[in-house]
N, C-alpha and C. Protein backbone atom coordinates (compact mmCIF):
# COMPACT_ATOMS: atom_id res chain seq x y z
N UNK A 1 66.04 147.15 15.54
CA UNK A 1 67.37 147.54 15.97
C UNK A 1 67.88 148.72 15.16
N UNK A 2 67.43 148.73 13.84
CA UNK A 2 67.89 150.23 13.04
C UNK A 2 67.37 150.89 13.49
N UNK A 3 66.24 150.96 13.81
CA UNK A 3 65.68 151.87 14.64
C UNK A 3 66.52 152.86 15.59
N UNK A 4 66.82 151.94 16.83
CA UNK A 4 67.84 152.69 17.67
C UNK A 4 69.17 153.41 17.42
N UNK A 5 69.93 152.53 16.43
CA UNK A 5 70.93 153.02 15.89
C UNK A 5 70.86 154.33 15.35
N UNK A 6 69.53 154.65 14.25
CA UNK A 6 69.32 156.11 14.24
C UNK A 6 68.71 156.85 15.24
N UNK A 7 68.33 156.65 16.26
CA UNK A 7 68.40 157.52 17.40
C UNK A 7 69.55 157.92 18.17
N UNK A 8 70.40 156.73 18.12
CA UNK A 8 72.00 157.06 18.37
C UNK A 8 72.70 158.25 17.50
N UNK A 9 72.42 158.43 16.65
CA UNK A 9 72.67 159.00 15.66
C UNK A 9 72.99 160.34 15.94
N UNK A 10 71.58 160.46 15.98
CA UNK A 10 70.68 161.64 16.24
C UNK A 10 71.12 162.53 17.30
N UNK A 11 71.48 161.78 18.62
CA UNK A 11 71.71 162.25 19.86
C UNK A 11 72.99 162.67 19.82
N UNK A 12 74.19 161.81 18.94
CA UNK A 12 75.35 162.25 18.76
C UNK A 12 75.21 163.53 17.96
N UNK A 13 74.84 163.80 16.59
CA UNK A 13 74.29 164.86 16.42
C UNK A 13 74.60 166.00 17.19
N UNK A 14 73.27 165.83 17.99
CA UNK A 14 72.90 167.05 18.88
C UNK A 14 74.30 167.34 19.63
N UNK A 15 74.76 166.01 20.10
CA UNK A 15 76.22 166.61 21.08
C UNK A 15 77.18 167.21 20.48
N UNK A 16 77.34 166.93 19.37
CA UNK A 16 78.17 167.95 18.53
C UNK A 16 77.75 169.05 18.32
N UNK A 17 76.97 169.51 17.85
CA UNK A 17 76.13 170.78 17.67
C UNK A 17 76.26 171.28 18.70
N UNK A 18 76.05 170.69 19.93
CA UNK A 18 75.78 171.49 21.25
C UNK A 18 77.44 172.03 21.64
N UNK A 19 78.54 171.19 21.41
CA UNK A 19 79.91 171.10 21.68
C UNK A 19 80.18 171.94 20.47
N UNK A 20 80.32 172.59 19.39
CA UNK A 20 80.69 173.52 18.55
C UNK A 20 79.71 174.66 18.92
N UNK A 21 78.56 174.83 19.38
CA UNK A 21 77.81 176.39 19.99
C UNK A 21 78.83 176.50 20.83
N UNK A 22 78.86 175.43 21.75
CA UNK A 22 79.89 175.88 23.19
C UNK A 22 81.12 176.79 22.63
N UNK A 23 82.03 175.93 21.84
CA UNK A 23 83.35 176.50 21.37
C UNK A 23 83.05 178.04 20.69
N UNK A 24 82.26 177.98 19.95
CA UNK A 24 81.89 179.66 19.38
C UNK A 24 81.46 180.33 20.29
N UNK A 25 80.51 180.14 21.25
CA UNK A 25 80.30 181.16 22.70
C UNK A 25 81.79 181.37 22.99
N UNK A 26 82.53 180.62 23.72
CA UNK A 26 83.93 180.43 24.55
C UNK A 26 85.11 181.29 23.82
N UNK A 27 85.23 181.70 22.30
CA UNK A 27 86.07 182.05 21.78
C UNK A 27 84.92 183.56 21.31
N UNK A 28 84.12 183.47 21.26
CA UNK A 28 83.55 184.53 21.16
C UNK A 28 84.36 185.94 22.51
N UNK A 29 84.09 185.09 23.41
CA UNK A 29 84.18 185.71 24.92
C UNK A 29 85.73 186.18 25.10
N UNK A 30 86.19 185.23 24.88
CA UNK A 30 88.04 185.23 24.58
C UNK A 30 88.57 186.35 23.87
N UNK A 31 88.00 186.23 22.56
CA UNK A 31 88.26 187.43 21.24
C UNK A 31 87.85 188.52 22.35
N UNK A 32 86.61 188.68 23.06
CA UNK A 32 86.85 190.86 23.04
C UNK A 32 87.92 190.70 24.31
N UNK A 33 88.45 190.07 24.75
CA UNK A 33 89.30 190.78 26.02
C UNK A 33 90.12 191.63 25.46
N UNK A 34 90.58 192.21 26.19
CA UNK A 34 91.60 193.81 25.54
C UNK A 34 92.93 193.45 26.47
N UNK A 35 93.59 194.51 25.28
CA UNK A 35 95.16 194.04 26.65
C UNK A 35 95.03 195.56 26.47
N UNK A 36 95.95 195.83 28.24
CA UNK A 36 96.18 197.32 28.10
C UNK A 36 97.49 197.30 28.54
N UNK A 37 98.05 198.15 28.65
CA UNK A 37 99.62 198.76 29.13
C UNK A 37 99.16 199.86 29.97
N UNK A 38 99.75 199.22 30.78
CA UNK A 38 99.69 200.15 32.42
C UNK A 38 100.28 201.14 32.40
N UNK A 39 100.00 202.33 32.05
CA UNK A 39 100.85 203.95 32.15
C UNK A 39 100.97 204.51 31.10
N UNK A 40 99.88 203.41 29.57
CA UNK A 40 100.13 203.87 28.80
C UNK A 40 101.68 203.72 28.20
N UNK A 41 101.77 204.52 27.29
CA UNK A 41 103.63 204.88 27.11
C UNK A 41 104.41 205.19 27.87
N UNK A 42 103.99 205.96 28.88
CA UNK A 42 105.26 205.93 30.01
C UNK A 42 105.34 204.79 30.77
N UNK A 43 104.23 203.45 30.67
CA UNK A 43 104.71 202.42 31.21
C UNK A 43 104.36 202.25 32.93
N UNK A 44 104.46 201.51 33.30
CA UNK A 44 104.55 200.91 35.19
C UNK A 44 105.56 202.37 36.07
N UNK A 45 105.24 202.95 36.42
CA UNK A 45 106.22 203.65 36.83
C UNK A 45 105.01 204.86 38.18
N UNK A 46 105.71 205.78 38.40
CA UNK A 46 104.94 206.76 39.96
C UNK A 46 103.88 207.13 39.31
N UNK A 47 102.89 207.85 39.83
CA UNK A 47 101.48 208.37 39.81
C UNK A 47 100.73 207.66 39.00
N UNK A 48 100.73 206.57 38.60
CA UNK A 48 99.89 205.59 37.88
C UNK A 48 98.46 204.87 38.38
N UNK A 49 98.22 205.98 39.78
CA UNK A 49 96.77 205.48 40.65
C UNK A 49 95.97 205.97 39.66
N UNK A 50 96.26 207.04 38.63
CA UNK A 50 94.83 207.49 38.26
C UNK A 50 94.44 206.79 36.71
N UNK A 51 95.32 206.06 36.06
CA UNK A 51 95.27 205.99 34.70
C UNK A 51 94.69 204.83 34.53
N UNK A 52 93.31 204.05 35.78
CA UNK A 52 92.28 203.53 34.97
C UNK A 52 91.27 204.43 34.67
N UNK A 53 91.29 205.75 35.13
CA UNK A 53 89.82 206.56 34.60
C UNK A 53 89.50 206.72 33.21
N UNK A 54 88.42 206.50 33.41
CA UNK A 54 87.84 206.35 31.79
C UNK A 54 87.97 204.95 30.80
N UNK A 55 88.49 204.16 31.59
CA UNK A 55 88.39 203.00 30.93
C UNK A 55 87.86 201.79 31.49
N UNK A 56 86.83 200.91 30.69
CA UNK A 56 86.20 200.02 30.83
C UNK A 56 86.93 198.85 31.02
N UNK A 57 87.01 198.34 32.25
CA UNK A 57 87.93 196.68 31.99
C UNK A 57 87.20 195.91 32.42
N UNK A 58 87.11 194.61 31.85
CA UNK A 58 86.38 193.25 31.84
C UNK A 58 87.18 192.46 32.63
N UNK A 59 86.31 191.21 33.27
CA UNK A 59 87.41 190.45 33.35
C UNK A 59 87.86 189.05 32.35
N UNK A 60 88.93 188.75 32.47
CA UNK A 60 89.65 188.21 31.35
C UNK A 60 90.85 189.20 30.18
N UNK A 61 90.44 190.64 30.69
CA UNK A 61 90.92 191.86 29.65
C UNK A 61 92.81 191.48 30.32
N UNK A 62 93.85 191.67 29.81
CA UNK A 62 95.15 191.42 30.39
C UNK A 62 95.82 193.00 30.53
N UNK A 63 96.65 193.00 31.61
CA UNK A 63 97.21 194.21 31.62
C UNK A 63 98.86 193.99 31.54
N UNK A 64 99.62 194.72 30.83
CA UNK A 64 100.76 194.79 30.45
C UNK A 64 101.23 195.68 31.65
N UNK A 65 102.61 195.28 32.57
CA UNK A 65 103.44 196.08 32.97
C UNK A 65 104.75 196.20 32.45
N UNK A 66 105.48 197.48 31.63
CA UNK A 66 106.20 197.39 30.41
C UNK A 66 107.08 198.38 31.99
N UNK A 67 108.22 198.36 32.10
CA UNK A 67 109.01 198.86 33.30
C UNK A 67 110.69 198.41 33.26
N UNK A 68 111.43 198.94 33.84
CA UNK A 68 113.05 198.76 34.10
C UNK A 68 112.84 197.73 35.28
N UNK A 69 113.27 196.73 34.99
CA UNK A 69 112.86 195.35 36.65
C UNK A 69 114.42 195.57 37.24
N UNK A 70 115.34 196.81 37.06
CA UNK A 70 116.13 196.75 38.27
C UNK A 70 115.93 197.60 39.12
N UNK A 71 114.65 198.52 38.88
CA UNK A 71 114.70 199.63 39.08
C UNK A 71 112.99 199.97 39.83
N UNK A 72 112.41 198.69 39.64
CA UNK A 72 110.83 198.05 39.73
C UNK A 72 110.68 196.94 39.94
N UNK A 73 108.84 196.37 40.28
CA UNK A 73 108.73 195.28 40.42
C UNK A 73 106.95 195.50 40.10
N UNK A 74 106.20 194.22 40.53
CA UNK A 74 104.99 194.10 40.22
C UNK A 74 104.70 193.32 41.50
N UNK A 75 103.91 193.62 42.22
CA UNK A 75 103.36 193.01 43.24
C UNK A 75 101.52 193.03 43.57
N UNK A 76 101.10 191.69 43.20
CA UNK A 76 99.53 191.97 43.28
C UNK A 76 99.49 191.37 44.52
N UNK A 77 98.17 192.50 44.88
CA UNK A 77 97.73 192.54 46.81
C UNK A 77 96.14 192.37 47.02
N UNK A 78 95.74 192.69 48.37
CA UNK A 78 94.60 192.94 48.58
C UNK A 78 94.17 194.12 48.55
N UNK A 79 93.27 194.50 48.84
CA UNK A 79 93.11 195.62 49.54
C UNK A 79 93.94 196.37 50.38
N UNK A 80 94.07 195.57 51.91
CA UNK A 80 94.60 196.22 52.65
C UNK A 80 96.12 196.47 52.56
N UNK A 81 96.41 195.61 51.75
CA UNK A 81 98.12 195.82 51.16
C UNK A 81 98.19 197.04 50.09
N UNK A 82 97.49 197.30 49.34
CA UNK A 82 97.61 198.29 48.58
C UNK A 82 97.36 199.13 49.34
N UNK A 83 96.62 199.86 50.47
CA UNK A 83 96.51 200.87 51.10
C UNK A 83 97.20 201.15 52.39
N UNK A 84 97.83 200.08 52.30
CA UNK A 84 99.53 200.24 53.30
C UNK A 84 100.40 200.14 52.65
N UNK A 85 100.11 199.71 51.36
CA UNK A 85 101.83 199.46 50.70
C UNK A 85 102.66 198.53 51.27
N UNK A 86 101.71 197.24 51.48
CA UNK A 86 102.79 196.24 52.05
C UNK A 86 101.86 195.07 51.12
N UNK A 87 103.29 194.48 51.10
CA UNK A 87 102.61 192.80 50.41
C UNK A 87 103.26 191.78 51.52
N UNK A 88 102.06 190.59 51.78
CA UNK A 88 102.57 189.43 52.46
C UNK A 88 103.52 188.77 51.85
N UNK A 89 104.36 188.21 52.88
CA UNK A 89 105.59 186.96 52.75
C UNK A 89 105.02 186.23 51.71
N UNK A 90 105.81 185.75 51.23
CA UNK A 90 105.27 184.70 50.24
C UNK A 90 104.48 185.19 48.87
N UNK A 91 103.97 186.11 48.63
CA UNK A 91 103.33 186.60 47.39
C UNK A 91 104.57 186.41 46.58
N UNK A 92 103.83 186.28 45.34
CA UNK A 92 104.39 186.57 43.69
C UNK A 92 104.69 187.55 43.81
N UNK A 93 105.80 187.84 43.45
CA UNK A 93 106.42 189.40 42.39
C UNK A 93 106.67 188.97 41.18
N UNK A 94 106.65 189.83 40.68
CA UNK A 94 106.52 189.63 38.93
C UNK A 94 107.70 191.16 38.84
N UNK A 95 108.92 190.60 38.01
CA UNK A 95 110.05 191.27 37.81
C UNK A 95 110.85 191.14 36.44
N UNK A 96 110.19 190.35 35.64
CA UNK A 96 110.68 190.41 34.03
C UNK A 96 110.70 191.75 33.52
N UNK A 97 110.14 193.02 33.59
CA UNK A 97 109.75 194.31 33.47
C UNK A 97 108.65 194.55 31.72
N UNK A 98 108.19 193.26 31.63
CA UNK A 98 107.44 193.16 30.67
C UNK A 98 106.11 192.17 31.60
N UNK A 99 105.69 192.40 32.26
CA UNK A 99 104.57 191.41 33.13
C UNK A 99 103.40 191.39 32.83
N UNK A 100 102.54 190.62 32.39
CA UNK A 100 101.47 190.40 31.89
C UNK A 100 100.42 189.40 32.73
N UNK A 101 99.16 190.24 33.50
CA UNK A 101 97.85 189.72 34.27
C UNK A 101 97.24 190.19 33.59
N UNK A 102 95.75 188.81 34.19
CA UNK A 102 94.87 188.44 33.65
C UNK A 102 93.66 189.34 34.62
N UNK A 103 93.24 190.56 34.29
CA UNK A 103 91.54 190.34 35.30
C UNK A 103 90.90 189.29 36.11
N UNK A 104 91.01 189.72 37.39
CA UNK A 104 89.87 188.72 37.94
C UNK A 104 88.07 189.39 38.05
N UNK A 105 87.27 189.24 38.04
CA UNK A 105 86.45 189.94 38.20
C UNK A 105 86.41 191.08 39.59
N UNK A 106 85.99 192.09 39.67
CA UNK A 106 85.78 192.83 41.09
C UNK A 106 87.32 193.50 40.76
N UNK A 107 88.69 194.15 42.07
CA UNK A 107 89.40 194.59 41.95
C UNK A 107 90.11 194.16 42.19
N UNK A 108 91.48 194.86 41.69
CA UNK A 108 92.55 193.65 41.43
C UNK A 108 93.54 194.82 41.50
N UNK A 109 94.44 194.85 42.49
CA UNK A 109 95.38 195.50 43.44
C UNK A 109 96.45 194.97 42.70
N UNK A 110 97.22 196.31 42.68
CA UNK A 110 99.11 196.16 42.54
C UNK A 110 99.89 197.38 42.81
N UNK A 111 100.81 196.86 43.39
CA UNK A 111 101.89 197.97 43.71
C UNK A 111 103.36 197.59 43.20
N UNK A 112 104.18 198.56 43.73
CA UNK A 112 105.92 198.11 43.66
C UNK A 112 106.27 197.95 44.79
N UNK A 113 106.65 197.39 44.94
CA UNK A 113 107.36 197.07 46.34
C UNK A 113 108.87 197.50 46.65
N UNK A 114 109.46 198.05 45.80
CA UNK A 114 110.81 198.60 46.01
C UNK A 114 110.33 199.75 47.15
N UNK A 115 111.37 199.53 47.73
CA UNK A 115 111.59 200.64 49.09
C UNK A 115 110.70 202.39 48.97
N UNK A 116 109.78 202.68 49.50
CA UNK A 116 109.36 204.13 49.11
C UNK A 116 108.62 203.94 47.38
N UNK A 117 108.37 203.56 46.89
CA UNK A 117 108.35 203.38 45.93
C UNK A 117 106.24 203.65 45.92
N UNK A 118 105.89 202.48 45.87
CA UNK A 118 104.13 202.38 46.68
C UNK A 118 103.95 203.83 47.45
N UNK A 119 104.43 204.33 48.44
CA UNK A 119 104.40 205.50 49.08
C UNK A 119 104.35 206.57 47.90
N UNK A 120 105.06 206.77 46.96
CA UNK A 120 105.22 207.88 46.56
C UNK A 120 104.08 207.50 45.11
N UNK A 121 103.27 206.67 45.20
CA UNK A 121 102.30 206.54 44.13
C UNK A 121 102.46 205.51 43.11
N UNK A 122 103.14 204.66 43.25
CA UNK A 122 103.68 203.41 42.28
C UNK A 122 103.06 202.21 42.86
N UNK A 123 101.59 202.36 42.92
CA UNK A 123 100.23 201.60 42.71
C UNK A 123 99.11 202.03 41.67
N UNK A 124 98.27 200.69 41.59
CA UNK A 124 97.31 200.74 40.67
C UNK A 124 96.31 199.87 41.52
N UNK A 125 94.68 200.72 40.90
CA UNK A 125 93.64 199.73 41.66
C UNK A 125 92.72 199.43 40.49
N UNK A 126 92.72 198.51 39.32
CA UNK A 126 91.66 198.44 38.47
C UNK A 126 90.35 197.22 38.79
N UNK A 127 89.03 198.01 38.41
CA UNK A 127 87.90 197.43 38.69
C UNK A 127 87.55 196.50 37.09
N UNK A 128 87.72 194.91 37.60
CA UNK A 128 86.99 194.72 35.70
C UNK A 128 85.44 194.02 36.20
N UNK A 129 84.67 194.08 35.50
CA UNK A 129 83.54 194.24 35.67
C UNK A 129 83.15 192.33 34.99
């Protein structure tokens, strides 16, 4: 019967070992995400289609929209909403003017939805990989 007991042992062991690799992979992965701010210093605001070039985004990386929310908004879309500038009934807006998303993998659509606003370039299309 001691016998088994140290095989019990043993196996618990291993599950720990195996359950602390896990946690160091998992926080490994966590640690590199990056946060960015959308526009840079000028923030969420018009012509902001071009200011993912040149930068690498992951997913899990978070993006900051730093903006005036009486004056703005945050609206994540599809595709075809970002290239009409319309968001469906019922979507999230995000209007604190400090808004903070998470990457999904593939692309990840947002506009403003204030009146003319999307039209005149107050979208973003970032790819995280």
């Amino acid at each position: 019967m001691a016998q088994g007991m140290g095989s019990a042992r043993g196996s618990s062991g291993a599950a720990v070992l195996a359950l602390v690799l896990l946690c160091v992979l998992l926080h490994g992965e966590f640690a590199e995400s990056a946060v960015y701010t959308v526009g840079d210093r000028g923030g969420w605001s018009f012509n902001t289609a071009n200011w993912p070039k040149g930068k690498r985004f992951r997913a899990g990386d978070v993006l900051v929209f730093k903006y005036n929310p009486k004056a703005h908004n945050v609206v994540p879309v599809s595709a075809a909403g970002y290239n009409s500038c319309s968001s469906p009934r019922g979507v999230r807006v995000l209007t604190t003017g400090n808004d903070r998303v998470t990457l999904k993998r593939g692309v990840n659509y947002f506009i403003c939805s204030f009146p003319g606003h999307c039209q005149a370039g107050m979208k973003v299309a970032v790819t995280a990989a």
